[in-house]
Structure formats: structure tokens, C-alpha cells
C-alpha atoms as a PDB file:
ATOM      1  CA  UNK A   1    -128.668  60.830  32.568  1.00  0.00           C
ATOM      2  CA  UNK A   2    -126.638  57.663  31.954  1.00  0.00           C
ATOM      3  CA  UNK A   3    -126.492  58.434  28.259  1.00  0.00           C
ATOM      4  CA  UNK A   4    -125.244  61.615  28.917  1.00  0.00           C
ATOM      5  CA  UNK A   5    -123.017  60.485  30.992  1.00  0.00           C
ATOM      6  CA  UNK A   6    -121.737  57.749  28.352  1.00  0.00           C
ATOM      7  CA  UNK A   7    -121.579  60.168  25.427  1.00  0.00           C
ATOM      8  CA  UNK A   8    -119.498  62.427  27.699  1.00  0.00           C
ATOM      9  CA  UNK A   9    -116.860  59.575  28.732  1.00  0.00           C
ATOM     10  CA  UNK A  10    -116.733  58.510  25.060  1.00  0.00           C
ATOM     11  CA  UNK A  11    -116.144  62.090  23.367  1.00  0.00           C
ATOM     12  CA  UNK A  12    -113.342  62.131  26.653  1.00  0.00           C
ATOM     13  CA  UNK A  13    -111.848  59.164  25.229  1.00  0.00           C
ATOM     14  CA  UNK A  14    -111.590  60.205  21.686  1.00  0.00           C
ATOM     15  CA  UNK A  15    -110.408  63.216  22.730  1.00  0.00           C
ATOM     16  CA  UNK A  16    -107.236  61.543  24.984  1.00  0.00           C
ATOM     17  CA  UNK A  17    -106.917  58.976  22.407  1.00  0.00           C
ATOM     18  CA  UNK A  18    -106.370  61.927  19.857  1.00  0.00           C
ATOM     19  CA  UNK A  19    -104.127  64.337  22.034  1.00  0.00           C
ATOM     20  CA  UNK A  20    -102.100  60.622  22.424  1.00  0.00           C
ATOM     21  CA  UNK A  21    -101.665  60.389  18.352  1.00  0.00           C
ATOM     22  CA  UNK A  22    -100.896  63.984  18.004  1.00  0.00           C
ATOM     23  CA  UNK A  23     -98.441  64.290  21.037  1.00  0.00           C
ATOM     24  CA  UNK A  24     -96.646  60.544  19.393  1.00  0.00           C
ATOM     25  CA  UNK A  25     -96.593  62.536  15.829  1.00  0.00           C
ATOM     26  CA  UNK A  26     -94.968  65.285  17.689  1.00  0.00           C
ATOM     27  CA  UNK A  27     -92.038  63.188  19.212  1.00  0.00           C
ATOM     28  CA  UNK A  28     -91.349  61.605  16.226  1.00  0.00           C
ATOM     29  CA  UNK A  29     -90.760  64.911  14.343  1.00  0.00           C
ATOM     30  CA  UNK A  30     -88.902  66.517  17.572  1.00  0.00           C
ATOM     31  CA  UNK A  31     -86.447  63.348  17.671  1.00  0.00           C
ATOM     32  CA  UNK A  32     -85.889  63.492  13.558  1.00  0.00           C
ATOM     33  CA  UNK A  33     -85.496  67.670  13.585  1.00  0.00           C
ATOM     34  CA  UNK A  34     -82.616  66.451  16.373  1.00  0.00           C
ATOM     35  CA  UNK A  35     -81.276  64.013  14.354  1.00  0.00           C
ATOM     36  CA  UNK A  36     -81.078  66.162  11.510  1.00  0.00           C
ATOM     37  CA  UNK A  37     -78.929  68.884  13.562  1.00  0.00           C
ATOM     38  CA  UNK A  38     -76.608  65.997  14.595  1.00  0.00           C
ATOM     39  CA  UNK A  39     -76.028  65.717  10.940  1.00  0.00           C
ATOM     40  CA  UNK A  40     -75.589  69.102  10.041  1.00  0.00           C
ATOM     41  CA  UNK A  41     -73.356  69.691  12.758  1.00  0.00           C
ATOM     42  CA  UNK A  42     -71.137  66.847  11.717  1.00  0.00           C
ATOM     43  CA  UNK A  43     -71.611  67.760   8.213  1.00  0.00           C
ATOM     44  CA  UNK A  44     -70.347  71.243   9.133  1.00  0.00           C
ATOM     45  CA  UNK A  45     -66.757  69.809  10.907  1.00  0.00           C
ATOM     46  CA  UNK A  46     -66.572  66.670   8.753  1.00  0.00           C
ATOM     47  CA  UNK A  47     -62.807  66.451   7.201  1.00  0.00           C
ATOM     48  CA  UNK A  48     -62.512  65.162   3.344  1.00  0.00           C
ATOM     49  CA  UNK A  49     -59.515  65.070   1.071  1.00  0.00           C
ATOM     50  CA  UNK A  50     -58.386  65.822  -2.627  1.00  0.00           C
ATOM     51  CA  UNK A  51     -55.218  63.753  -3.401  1.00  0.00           C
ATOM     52  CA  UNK A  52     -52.128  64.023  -5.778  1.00  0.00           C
ATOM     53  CA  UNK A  53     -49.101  63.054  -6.732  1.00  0.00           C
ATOM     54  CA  UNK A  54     -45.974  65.098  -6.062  1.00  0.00           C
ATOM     55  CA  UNK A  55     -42.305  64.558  -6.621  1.00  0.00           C
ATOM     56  CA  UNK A  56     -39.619  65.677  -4.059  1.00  0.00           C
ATOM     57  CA  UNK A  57     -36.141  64.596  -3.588  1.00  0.00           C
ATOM     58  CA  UNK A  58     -36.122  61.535  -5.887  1.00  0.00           C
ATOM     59  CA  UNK A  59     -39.370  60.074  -4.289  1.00  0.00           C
ATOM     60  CA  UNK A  60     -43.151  60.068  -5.116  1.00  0.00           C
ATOM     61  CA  UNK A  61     -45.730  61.280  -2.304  1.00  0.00           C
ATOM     62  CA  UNK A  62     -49.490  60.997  -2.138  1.00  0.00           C
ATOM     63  CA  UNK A  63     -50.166  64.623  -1.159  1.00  0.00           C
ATOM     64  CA  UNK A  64     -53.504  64.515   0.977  1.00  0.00           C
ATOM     65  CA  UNK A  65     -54.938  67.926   1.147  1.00  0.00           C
ATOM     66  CA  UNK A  66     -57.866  68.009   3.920  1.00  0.00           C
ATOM     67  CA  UNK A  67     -60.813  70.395   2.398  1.00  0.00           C
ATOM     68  CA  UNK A  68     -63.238  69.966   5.069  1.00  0.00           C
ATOM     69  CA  UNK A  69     -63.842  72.106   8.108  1.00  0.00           C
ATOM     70  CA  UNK A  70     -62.786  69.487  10.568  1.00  0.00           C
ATOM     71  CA  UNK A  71     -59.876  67.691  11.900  1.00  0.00           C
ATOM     72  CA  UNK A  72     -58.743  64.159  10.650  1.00  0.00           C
ATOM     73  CA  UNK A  73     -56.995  61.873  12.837  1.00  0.00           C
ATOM     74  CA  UNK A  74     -55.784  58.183  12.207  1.00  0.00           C
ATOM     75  CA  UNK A  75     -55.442  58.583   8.895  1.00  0.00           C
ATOM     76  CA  UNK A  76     -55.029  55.272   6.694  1.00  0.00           C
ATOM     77  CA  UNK A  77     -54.617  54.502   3.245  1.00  0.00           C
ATOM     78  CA  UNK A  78     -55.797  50.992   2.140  1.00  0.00           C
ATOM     79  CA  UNK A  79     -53.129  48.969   0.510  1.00  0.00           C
ATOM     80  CA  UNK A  80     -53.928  49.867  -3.632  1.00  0.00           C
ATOM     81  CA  UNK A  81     -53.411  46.825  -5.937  1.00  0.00           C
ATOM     82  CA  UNK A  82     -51.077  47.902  -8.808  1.00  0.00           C
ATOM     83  CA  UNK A  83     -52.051  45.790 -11.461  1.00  0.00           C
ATOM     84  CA  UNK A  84     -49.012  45.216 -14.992  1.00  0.00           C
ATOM     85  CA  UNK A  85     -50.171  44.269 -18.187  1.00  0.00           C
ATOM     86  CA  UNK A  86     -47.481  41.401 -18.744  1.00  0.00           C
ATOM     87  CA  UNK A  87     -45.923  41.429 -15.092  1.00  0.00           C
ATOM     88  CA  UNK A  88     -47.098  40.089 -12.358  1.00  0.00           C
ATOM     89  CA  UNK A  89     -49.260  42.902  -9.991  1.00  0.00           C
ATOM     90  CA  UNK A  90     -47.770  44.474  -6.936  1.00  0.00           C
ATOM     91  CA  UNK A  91     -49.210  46.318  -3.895  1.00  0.00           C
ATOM     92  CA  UNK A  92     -48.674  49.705  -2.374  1.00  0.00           C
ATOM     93  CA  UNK A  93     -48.600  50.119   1.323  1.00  0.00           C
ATOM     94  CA  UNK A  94     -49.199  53.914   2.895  1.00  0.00           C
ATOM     95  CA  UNK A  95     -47.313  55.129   5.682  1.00  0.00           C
ATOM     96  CA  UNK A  96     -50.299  56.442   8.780  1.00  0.00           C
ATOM     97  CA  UNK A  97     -50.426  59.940   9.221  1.00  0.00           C
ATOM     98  CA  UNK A  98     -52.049  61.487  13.059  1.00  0.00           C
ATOM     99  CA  UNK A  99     -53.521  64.294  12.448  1.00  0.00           C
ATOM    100  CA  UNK A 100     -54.556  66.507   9.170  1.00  0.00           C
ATOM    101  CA  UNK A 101     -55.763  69.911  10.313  1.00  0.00           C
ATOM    102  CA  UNK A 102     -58.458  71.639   7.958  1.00  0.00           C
ATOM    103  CA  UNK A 103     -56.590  72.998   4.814  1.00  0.00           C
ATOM    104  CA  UNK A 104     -53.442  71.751   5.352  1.00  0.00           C
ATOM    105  CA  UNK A 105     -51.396  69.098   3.264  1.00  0.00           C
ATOM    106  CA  UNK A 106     -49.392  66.036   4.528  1.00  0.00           C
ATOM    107  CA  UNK A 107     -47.461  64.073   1.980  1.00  0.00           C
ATOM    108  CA  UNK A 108     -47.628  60.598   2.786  1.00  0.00           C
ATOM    109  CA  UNK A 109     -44.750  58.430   1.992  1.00  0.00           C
ATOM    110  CA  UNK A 110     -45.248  54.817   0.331  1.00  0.00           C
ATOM    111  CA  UNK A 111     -43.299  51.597   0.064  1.00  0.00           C
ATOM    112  CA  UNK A 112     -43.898  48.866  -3.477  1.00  0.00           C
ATOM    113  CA  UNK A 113     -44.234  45.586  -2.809  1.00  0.00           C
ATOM    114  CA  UNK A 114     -44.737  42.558  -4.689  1.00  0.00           C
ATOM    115  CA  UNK A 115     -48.208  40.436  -3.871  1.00  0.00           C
ATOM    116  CA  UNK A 116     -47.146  38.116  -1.048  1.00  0.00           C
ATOM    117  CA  UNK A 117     -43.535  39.630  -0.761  1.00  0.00           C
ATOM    118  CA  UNK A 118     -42.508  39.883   2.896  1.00  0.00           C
ATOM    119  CA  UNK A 119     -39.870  41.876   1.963  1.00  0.00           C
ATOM    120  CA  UNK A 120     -39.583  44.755   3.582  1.00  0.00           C
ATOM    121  CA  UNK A 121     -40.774  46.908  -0.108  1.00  0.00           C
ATOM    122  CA  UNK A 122     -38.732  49.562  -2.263  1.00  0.00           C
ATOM    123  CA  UNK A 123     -39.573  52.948  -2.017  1.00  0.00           C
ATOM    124  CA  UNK A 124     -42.298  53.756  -4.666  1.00  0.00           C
ATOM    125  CA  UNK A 125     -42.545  56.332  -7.436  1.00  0.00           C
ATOM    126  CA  UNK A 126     -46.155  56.072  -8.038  1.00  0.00           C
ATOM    127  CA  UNK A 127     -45.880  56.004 -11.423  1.00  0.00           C
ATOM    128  CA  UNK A 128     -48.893  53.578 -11.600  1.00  0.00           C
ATOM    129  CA  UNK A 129     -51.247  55.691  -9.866  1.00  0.00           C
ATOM    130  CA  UNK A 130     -50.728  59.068 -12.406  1.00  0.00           C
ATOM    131  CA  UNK A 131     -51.624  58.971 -16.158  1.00  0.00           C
ATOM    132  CA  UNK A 132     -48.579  56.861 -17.190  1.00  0.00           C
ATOM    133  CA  UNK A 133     -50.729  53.723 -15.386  1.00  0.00           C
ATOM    134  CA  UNK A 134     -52.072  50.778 -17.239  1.00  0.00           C
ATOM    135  CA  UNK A 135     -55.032  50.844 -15.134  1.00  0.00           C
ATOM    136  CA  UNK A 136     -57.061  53.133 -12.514  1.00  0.00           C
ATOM    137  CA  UNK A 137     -57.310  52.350  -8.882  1.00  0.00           C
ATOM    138  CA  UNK A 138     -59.359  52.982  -6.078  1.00  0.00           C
ATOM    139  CA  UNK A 139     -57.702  54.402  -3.407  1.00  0.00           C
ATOM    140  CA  UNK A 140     -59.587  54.496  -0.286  1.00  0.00           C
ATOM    141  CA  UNK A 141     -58.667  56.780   2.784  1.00  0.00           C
ATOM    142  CA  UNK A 142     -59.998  55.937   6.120  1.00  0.00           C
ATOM    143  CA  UNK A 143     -60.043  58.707   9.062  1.00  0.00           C
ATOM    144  CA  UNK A 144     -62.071  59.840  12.568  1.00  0.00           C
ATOM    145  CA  UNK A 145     -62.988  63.541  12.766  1.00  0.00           C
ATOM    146  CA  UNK A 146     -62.645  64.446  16.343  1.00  0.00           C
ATOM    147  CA  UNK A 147     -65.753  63.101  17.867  1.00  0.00           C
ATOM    148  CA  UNK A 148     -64.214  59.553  16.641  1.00  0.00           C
ATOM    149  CA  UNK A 149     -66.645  59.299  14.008  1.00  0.00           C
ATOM    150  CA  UNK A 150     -64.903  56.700  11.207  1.00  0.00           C
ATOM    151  CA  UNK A 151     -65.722  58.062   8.016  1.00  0.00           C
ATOM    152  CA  UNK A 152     -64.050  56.937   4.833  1.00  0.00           C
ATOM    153  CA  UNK A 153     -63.442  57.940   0.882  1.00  0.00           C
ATOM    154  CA  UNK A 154     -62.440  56.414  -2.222  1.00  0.00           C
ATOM    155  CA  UNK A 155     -60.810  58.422  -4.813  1.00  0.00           C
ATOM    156  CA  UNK A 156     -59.696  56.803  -8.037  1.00  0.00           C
ATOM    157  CA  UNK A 157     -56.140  57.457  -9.749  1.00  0.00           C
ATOM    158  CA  UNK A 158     -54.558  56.192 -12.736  1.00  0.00           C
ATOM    159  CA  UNK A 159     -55.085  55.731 -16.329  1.00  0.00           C
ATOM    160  CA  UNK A 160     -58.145  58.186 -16.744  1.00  0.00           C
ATOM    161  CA  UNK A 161     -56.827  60.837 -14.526  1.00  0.00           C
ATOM    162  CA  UNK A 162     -58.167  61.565 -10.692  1.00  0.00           C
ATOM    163  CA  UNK A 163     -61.784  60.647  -9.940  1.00  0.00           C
ATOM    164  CA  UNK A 164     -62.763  62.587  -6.284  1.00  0.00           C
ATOM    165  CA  UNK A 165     -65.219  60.633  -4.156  1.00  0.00           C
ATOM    166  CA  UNK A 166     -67.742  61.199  -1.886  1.00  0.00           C
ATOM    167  CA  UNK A 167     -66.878  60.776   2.389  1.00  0.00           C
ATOM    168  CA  UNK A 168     -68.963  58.189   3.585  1.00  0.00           C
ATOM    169  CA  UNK A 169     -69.487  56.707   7.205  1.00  0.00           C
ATOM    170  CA  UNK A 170     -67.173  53.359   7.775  1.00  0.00           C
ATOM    171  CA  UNK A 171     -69.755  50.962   8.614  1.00  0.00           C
ATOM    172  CA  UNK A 172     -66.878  47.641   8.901  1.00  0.00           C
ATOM    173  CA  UNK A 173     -65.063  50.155  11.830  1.00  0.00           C
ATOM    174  CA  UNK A 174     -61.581  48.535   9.956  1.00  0.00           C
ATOM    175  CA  UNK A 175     -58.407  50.215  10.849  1.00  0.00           C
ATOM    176  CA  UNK A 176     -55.653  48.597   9.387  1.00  0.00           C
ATOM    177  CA  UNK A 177     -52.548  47.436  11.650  1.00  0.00           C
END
């Protein structure tokens, strides 16, 4: 009888210890198939933006048009080293825009300056960003979607015409002042 008794506690063990593996392979795939609906969700309102240059009234704009689904707020543009073949290189600074709603437009205004200028910068053409540039540069758009998710993107502009890049989570959190 004790045998029988031992054979029945030990198939009840494997049998717990099995419904415990099972059950632990079962909350791993419920917490991923929840993950991966966080994802699509955000995926599904997640802003992104095509850039060009337009000219109005004697002045050059970065035109940012938002082609996502979702909202972008806190919108920077990283200063965009200008770099001269024979003169020395320059910086443009982006003015901040709030708020660019899903497939709308907002021409964002710029200032030149020279590398450690403090001056207070000329109005730029952006001449050096289109195909009349010496170089290409990477200009890289930061932005929350309305959770306050940072995301950013790098497009690149000059010499070789517009390169679109992909949005990407900002991991460094950096919001310029």
C-alpha cells in the first residue's frame, strides 16, 4: 500500500509540476500578445513627417507635412550643420512648432548662424539643404504623440535630393531648450 501510495504522490507531483510549466508558458505568451497590441495601437496613432522646402515672401521654410494617424506635439528640429567647401560651416536653428495634427502642414521658420556666433542669426534661405548644397544633411525631427511617447526621425536633404527616414523611439528623452 505504501508504494501505491508513493507512485500516486509522485505522478501528483509531475502532474502540478507540469500544469506549473504550462500555466508559466501561458503568461509569457498572454503578456507578449499584450505587448504586441500596445504596439499596434501606437503604431496605428503614431505621427511621422515628409519634409520640403518652400519659398514664400522672400524666405525659405521647412514645410513639415505630418503623414501619420496621430497628433505631434513639441515638435523640434535639431540644429543641422551646414557645411561650405572653402568657407567656414554654419548652423541652422528651427523655430518649435506645438502641435501638427494628422495631414496637415506647418512651415517652420529658420534662422543661419555661424558656428559659435551668438549673434542673434539672419534669416535663412535654405539653399544648402535643396539640390544646390555642397553636401547632404541629416535633419532630425523630434516629437511626442499624445500619450507623450518621444519618438524621433531623421530625414536627409541636400546634395542627393531628400532621403525619408524611418520614426524611431527617442531613447536619450533630449528636448532641446
Amino acid at each position: 500500500m505504501e508504494i501505491l501510495s508513493l507512485i500516486i504522490l509522485t505522478l501528483t507531483l509531475g502532474a502540478i509540476l507540469w500544469y506549473t510549466i504550462v500555466t508559466h508558458r501561458m503568461q509569457k505568451a498572454v503578456v507578449e500578445q499584450v505587448r504586441e497590441l500596445v504596439h499596434q495601437r501606437q503604431l496605428s496613432n503614431m505621427p511621422a513627417f515628409v519634409a520640403e522646402i518652400k519659398h514664400d515672401a522672400g524666405q525659405d521654410y521647412l514645410d513639415l507635412t505630418n503623414i501619420g494617424k496621430g497628433v505631434a506635439i513639441n515638435v523640434t528640429i535639431d540644429n543641422v550643420v551646414i557645411r561650405y567647401p572653402s568657407s567656414p560651416s554654419s548652423q541652422i536653428e528651427f523655430e518649435r512648432t506645438l502641435r501638427i495634427e494628422a495631414g496637415t502642414t506647418a512651415a517652420i521658420k529658420s534662422r543661419s548662424f555661424g558656428l559659435g556666433s551668438a549673434t542673434d542669426g539672419d534669416p535663412n534661405t535654405l539653399t544648402f539643404l535643396g539640390v544646390h548644397a555642397h553636401y547632404d544633411a541629416d535633419v532630425t525631427i523630434r516629437f511626442q504623440d499624445m500619450e507623450g511617447t518621444k519618438y524621433l526621425q531623421t530625414v536627409q536633404m541636400g546634395k542627393n535630393g531628400y532621403t525619408h527616414g524611418f520614426v524611431r523611439p527617442d531613447k536619450s528623452h533630449h528636448q532641446p531648450d
